[in-house]
Protein backbone atom coordinates (compact mmCIF):
# COMPACT_ATOMS: atom_id res chain seq x y z
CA UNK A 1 25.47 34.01 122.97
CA UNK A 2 26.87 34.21 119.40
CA UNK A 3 26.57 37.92 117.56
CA UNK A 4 23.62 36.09 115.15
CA UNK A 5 21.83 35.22 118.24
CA UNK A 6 22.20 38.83 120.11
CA UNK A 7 20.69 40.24 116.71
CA UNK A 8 18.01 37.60 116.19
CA UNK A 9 16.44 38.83 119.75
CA UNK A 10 16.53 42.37 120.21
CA UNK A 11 14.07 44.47 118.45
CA UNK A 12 13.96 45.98 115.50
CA UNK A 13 15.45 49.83 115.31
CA UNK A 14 13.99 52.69 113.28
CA UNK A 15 17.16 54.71 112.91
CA UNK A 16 17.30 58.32 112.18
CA UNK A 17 20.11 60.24 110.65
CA UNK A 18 21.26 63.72 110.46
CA UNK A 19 18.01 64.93 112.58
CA UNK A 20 16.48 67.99 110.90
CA UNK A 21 14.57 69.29 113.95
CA UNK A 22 13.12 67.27 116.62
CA UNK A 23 11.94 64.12 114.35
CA UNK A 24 13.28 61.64 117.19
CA UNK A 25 11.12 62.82 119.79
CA UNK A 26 8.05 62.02 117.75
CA UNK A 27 9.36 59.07 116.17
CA UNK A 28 9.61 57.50 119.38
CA UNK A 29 6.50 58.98 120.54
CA UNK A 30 4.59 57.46 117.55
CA UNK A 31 6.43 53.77 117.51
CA UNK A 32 7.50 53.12 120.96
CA UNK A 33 7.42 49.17 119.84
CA UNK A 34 10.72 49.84 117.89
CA UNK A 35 14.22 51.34 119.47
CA UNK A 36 14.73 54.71 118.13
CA UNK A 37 18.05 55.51 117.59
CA UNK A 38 20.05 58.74 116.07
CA UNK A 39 23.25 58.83 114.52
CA UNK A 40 24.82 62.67 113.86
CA UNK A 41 26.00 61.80 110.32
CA UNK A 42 25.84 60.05 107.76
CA UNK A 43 29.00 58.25 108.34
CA UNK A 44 27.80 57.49 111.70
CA UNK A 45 24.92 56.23 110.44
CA UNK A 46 26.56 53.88 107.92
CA UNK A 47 28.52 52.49 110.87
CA UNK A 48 25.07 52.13 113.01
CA UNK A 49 23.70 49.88 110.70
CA UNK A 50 26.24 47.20 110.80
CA UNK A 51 25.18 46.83 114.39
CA UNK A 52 21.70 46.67 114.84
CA UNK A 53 18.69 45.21 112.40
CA UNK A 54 17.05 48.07 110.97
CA UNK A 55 13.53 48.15 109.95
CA UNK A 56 13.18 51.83 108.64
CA UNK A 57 15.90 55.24 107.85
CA UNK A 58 15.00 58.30 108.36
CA UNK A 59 17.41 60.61 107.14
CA UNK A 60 17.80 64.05 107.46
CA UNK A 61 18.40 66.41 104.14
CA UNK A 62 21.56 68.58 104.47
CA UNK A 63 21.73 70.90 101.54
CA UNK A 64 25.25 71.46 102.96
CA UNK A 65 26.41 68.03 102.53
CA UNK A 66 29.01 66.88 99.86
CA UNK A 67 28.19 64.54 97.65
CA UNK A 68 24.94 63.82 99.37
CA UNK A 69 23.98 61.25 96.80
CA UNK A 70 27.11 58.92 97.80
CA UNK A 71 26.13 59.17 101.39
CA UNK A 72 22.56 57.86 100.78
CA UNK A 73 23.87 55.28 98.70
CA UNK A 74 25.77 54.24 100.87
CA UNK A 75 23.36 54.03 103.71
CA UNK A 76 21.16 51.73 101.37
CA UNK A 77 24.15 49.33 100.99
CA UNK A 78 24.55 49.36 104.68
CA UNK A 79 20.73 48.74 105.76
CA UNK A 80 20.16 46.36 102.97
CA UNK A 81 16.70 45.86 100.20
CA UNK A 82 14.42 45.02 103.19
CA UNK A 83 14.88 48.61 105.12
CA UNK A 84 12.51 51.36 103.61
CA UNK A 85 15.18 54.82 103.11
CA UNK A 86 12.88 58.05 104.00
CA UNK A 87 14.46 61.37 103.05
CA UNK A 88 13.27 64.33 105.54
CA UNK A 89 13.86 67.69 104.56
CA UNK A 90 12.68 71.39 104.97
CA UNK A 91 10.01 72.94 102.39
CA UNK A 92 13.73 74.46 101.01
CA UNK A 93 15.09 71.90 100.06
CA UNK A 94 12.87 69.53 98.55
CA UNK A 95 14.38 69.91 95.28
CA UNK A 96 17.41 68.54 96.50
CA UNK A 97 15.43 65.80 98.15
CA UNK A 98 13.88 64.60 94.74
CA UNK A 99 17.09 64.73 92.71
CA UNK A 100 18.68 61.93 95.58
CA UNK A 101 16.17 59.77 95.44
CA UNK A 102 17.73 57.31 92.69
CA UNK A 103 20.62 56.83 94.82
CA UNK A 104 18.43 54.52 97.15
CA UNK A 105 15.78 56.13 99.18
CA UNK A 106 12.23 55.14 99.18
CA UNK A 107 10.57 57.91 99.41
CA UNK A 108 11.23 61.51 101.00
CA UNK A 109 8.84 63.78 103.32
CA UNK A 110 8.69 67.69 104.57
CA UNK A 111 9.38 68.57 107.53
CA UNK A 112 7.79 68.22 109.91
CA UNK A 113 5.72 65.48 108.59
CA UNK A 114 2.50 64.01 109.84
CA UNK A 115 1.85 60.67 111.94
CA UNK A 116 -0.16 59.63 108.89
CA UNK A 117 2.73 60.44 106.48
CA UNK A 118 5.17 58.34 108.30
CA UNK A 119 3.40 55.27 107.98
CA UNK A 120 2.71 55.46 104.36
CA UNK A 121 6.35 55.77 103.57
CA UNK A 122 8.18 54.10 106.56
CA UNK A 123 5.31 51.14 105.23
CA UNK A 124 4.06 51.07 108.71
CA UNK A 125 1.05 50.04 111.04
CA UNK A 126 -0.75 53.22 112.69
CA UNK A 127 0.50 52.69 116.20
CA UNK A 128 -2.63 53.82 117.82
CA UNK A 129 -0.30 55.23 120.64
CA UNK A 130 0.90 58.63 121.52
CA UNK A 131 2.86 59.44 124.23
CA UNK A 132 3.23 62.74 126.12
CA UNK A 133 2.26 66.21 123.96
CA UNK A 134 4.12 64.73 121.46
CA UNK A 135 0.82 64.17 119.11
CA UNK A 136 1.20 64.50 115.82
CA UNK A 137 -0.94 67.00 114.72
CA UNK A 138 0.54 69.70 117.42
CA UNK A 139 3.27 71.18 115.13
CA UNK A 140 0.95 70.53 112.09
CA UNK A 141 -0.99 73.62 111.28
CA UNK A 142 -4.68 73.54 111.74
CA UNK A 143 -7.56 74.40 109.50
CA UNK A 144 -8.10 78.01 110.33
CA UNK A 145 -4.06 78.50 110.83
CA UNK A 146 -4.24 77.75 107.35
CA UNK A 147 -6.95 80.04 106.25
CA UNK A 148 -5.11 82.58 108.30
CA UNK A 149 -2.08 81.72 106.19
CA UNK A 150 -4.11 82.03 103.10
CA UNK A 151 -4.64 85.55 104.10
CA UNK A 152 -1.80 86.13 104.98
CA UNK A 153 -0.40 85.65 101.51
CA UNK A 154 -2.96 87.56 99.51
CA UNK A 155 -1.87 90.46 101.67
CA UNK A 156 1.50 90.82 100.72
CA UNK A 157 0.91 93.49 98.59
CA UNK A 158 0.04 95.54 101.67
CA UNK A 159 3.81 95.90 102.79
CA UNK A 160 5.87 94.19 105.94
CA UNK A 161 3.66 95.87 108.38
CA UNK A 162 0.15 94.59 107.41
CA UNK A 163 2.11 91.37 106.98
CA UNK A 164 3.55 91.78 110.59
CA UNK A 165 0.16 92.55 111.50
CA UNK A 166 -1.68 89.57 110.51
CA UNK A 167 1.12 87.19 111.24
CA UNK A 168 0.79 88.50 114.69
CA UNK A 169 -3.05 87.98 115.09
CA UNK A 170 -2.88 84.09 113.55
CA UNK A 171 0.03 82.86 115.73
CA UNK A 172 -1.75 84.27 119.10
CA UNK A 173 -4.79 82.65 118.04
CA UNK A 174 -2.09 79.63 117.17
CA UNK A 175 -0.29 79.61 120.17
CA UNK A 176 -3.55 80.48 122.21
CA UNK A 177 -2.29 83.51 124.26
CA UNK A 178 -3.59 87.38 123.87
CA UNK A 179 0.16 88.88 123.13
CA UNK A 180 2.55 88.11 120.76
CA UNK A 181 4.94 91.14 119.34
CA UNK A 182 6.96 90.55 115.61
CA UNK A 183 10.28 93.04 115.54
CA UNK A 184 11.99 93.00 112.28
CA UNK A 185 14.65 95.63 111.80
CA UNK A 186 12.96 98.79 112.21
CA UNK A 187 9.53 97.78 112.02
CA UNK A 188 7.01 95.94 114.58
CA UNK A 189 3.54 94.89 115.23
CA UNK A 190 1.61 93.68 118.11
CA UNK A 191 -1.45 92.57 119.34
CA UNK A 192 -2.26 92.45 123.10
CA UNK A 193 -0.89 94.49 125.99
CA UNK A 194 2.77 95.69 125.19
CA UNK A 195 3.20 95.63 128.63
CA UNK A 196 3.08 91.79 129.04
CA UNK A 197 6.14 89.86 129.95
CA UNK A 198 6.87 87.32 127.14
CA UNK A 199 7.29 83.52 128.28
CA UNK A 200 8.64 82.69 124.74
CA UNK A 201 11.05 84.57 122.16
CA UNK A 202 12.08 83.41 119.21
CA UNK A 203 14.88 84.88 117.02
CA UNK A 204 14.13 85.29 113.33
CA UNK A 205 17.15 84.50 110.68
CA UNK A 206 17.64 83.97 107.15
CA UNK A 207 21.04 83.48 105.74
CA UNK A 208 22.39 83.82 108.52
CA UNK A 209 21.74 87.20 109.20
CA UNK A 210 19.41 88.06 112.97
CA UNK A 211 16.43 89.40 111.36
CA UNK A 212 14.31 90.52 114.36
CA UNK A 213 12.57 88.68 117.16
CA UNK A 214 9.13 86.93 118.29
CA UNK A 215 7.83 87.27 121.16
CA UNK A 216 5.03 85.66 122.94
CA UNK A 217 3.02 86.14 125.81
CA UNK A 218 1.57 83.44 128.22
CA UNK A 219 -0.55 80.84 127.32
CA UNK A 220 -3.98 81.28 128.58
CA UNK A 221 -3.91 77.93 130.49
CA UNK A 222 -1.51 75.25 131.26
CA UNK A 223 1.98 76.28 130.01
CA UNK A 224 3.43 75.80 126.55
CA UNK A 225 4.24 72.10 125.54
CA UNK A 226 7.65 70.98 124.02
CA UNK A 227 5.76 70.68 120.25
CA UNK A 228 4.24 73.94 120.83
CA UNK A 229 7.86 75.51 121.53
CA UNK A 230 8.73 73.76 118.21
CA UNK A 231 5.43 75.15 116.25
CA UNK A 232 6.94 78.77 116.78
CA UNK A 233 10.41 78.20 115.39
CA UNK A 234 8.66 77.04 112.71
CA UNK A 235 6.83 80.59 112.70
CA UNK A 236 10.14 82.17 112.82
CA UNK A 237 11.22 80.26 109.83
CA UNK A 238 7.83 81.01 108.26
CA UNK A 239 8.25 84.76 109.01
CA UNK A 240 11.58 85.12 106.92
CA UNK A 241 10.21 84.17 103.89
CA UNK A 242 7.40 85.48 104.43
CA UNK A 243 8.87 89.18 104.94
CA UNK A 244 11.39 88.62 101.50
CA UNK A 245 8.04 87.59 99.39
CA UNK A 246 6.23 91.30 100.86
CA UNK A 247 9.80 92.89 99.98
CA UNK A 248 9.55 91.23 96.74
CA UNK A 249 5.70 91.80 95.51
CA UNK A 250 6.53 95.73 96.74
CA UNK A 251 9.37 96.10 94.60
CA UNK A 252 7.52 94.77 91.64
CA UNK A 253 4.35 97.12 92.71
CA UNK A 254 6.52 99.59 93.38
CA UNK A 255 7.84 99.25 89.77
CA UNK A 256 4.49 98.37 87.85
CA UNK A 257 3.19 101.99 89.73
CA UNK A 258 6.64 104.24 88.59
CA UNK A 259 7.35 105.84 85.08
CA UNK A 260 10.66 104.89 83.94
CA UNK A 261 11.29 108.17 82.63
CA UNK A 262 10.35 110.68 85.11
CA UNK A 263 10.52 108.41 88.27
CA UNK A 264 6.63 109.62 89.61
CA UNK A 265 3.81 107.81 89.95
CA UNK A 266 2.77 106.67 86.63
CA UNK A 267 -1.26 107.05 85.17
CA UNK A 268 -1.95 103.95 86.55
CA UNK A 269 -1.39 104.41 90.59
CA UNK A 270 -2.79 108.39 90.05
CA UNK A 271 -6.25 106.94 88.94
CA UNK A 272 -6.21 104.28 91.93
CA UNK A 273 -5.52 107.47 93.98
CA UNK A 274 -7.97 109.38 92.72
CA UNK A 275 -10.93 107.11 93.05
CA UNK A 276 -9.79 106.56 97.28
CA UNK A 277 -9.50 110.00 97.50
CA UNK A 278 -12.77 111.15 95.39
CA UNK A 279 -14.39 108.27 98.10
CA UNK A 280 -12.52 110.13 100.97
CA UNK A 281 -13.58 113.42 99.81
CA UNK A 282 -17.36 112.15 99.12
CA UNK A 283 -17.57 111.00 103.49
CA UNK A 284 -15.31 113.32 104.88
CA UNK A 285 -16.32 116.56 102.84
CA UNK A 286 -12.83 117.62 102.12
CA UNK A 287 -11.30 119.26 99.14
CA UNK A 288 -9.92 118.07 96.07
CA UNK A 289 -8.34 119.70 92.87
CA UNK A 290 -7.19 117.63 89.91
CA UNK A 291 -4.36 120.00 87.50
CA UNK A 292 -4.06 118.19 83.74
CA UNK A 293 -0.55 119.94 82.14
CA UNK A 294 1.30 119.74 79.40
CA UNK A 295 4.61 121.16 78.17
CA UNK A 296 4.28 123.63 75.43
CA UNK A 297 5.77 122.66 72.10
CA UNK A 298 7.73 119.73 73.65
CA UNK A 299 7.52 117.67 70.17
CA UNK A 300 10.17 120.71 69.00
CA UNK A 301 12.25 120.15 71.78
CA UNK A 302 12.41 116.07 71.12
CA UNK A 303 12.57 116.70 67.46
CA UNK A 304 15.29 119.10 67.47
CA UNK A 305 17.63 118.15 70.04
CA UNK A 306 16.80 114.44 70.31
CA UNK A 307 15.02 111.87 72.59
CA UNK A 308 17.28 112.10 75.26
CA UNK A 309 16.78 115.82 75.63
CA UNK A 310 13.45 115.22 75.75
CA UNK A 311 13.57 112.70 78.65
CA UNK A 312 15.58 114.85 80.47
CA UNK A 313 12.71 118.28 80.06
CA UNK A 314 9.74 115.11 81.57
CA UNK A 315 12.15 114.48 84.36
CA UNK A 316 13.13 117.33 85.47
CA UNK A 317 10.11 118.72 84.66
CA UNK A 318 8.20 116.54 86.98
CA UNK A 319 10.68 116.93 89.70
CA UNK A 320 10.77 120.37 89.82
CA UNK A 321 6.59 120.48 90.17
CA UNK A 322 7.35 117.82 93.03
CA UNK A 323 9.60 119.67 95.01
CA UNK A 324 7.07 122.66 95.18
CA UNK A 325 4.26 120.52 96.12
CA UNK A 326 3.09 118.90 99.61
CA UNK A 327 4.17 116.14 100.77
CA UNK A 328 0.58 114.74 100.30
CA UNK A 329 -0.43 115.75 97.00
CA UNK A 330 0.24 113.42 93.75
CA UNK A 331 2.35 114.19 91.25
CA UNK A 332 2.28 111.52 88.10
CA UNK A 333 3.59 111.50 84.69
CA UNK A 334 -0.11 111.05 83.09
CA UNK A 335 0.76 109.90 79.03
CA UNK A 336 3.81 111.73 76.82
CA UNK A 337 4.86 115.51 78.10
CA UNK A 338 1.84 115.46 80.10
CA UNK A 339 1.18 115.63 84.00
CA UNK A 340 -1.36 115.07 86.53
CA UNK A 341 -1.59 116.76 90.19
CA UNK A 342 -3.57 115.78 93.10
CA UNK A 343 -4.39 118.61 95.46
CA UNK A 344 -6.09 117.36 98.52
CA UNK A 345 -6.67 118.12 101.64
CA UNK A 346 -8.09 116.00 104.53
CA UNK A 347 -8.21 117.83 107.72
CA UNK A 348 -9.74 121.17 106.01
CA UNK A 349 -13.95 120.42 105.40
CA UNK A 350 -15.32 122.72 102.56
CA UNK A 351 -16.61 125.76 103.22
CA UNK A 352 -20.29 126.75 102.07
CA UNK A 353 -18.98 129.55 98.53
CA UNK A 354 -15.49 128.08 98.13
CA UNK A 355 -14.60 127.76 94.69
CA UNK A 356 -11.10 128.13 93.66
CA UNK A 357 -8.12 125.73 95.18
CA UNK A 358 -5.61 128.49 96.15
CA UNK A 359 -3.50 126.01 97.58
CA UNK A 360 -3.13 125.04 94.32
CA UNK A 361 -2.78 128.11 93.08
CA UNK A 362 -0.24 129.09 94.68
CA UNK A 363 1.57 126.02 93.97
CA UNK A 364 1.37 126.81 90.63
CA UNK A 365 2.82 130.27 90.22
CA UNK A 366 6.36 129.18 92.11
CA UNK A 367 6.75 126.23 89.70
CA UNK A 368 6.16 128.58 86.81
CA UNK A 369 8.23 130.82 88.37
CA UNK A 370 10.95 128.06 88.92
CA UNK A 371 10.58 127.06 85.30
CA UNK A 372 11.30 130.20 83.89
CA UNK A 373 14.51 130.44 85.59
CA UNK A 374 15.70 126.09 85.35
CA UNK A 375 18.35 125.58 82.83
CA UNK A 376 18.09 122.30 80.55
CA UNK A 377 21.79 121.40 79.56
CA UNK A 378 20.61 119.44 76.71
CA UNK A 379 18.92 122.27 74.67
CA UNK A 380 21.52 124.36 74.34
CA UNK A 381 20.72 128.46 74.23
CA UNK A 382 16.99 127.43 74.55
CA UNK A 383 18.34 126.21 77.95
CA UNK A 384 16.72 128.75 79.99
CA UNK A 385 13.15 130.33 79.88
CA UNK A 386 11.62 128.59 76.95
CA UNK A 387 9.87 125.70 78.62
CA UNK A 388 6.45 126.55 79.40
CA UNK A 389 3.05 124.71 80.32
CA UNK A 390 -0.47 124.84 79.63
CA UNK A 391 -3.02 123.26 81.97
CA UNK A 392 -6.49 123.02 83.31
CA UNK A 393 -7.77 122.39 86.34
CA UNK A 394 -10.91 120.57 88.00
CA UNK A 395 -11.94 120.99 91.72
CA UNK A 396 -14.33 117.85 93.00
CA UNK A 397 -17.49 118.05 93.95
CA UNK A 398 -17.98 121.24 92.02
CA UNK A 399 -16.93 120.60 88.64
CA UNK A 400 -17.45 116.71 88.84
CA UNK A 401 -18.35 113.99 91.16
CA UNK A 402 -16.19 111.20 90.12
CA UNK A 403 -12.59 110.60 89.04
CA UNK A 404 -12.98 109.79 85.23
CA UNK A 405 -15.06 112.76 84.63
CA UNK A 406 -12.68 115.41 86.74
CA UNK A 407 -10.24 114.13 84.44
CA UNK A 408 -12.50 114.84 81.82
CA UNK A 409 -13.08 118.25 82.53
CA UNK A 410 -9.33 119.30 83.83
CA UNK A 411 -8.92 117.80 79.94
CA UNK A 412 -11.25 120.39 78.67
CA UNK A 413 -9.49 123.60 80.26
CA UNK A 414 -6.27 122.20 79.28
CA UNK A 415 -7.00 122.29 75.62
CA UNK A 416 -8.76 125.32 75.74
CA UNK A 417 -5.93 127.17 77.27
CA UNK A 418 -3.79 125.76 74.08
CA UNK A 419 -5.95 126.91 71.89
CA UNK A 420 -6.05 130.35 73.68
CA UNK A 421 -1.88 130.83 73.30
CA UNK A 422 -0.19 128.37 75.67
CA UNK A 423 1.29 129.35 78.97
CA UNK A 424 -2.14 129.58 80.80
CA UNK A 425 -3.44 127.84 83.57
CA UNK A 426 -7.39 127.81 83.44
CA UNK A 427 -10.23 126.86 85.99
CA UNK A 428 -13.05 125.01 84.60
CA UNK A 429 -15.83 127.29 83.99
CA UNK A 430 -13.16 130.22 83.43
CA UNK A 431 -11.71 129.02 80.22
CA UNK A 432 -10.63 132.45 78.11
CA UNK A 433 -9.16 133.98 82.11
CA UNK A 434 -5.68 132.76 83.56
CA UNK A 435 -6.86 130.65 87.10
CA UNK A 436 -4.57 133.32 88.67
CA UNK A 437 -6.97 136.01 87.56
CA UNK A 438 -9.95 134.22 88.76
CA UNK A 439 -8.93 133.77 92.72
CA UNK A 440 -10.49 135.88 94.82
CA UNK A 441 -7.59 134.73 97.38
């Protein structure tokens, strides 16, 4: 038998090249009238085609690969007009994929790509035959793994563990078991018993870097099938970029919520505080006192000794008020030289004839205390002891009900203590008597 008669009889090969996962297994699963073969390279590849009559490529997008463009050129001068050149690559590196598509391809796909997708651009019948668990659809996500997706994405906002959290709950309902545990660095979430062994773990990378690990409990029937196995390293790719978009949208949050100049909280993030905790307060019947302050005079300060002296007196300013604060309470640069303080307290309910925050209180007389002493280096001899502040403060539900108007009123003592010589702290309803005057303790 000559070599044109060997070729004329055997059947015709869908070659694959430079695998990017497990595409042979369902290639041959989905066309088992064709030989499936898989060359490592593209060299190898090149060299495979010479040999056998090839009805369809598809080849595998390194983004590693020199002078990938040559290589699939080269394959389409090897396989000849009649073969249809599919590029396969990861949702990554579809650019690349588009940009090599003049050297010769056909068309290109993402990994992993559907039954129905490979038809349409290998230019194939539908086989109407499946063999093993290798059905199309298993690695392909399903409707509500989708909407669970789409969740998961509007949620990034809410930081790596609420993204943990939900990325837990859709790939158990994915993978149909009741445990599956995320680790990531420091952080992890769970749902199920923590006691279960897991019969799958997954590592999580990106750039080469271990990021954490998946693991998975059980599944509540038969065992896990090959495609399933496959479905979570596709989670574990999923989960990287996943966790750097979270890391991302929080640093932008982080920085849309942060005064440049002081480094708190800026107005915007202490009125989204305010209206949770003015809700919290409203249920839980706990207390709440809103301080409005300014610095006395500070348009002398900027004016005289410039606006860099004047940054300096709002940041260290603000810091010094934080450092004599709880942790809990809110300290934000409000607008210009002046400040707003959230004084709250969850675990104390009110008491029937409480009327004055002496928390806040005393709060107030060390940081007055500490600013009489704090040296400025940038005003020169006005460095230490001439910095003072004039406030008011508002205590919810007593003096308002709602954010805007404790705000409102905090505004109101505030300018009456200006008016009444600066340096004063007043309570509203005591305007014209220091606050510390009007404790009873």
């Amino acid at each position: 038998m000559t070599d044109a008669d060997f070729l004329a009889s055997e059947r015709e090969q869908l070659l694959i090249v430079s695998d990017p996962g497990e595409l042979a297994r369902f290639v041959r699963g989905r066309y088992p009238q064709f030989d499936v073969a898989v060359s490592p390279t593209y060299l190898a590849g090149i060299a495979a085609l010479a040999r056998h009559r090839t009805r369809g490529l598809l080849v595998g997008v390194d983004p590693t690969a020199r002078k990938l463009g040559s290589a699939v050129a080269g394959l389409r001068k090897a396989a000849g007009p009649s073969s249809r050149i599919v590029l396969c690559c990861l949702p990554s590196g579809e650019p690349l994929a588009r940009q090599v598509l003049s050297a010769g391809a056909d068309d290109y796909l993402i990994y992993p790509p559907s039954g129905d997708q490979l038809d349409s651009a290998l230019a194939l019948p539908t086989a109407g035959l499946v063999v093993g668990d290798l059905t199309p659809t298993e690695t392909m996500p399903t409707w509500d793994e989708l909407t669970a997706l789409a969740g998961v994405l509007a949620g990034l906002g809410g930081g790596r563990l609420r993204t943990l959290d939900r990325l837990c709950r859709l790939i158990a309902d994915s993978m149909r078991t009741t445990f599956v545990c995320i680790v990531v660095d420091d952080e992890s979430a769970h749902v199920g018993d923590a006691g279960t062994t897991p019969a799958l773990v997954e590592t999580i990378t990106a750039g080469g870097r271990r990021l954490g690990r998946i693991l998975v409990g059980p599944r509540l029937r038969e065992p896990f099938s090959a495609a399933e196995v496959e479905k979570l390293r596709h989670y574990s790719r999923l989960i990287a970029h996943l966790l750097a978009a979270a890391d991302r949208q929080h640093q932008w949050q982080t920085l849309a919520m942060t005064d440049e100049v002081s480094g708190l909280p800026n107005r915007r993030y202490a009125m989204q505080v305010l209206e949770s905790i003015v809700h919290r307060a409203a249920v839980e019947r706990s207390r709440l006192t809103v301080l409005l302050f300014d610095l006395d005079g500070f348009k002398h300060f900027n004016d005289t000794y410039g606006h860099a002296a004047g940054d300096q007196i709002i940041r260290e300013t603000g810091q010094l008020f934080r450092r004599h604060c709880r942790r809990h309470d809110i300290v934000a640069r409000y607008a210009g030289d002046e400040f707003v303080v959230l004084f709250w307290d969850a675990e104390q309910p009110r008491k029937a004839g409480s009327k004055h925050p002496t928390d806040a209180l005393g709060v107030l007389r060390r940081f007055m205390k500490s600013l009489e002493s704090h040296e400025f280096p940038k005003l020169g001899p006005e460095a230490t002891g001439r910095i003072t502040i004039s406030g008011g403060l508002a205590t919810y539900p007593w003096d308002a009900e709602d954010a805007r108007r404790l705000i409102e009123r905090a505004d109101q003592a505030m300018l009456q203590a200006k008016r009444d010589g600066k340096n004063r702290i007043y309570l509203v309803g005591s305007e014209g008597q220091p606050a510390e005057e009007t404790t009873t303790g």
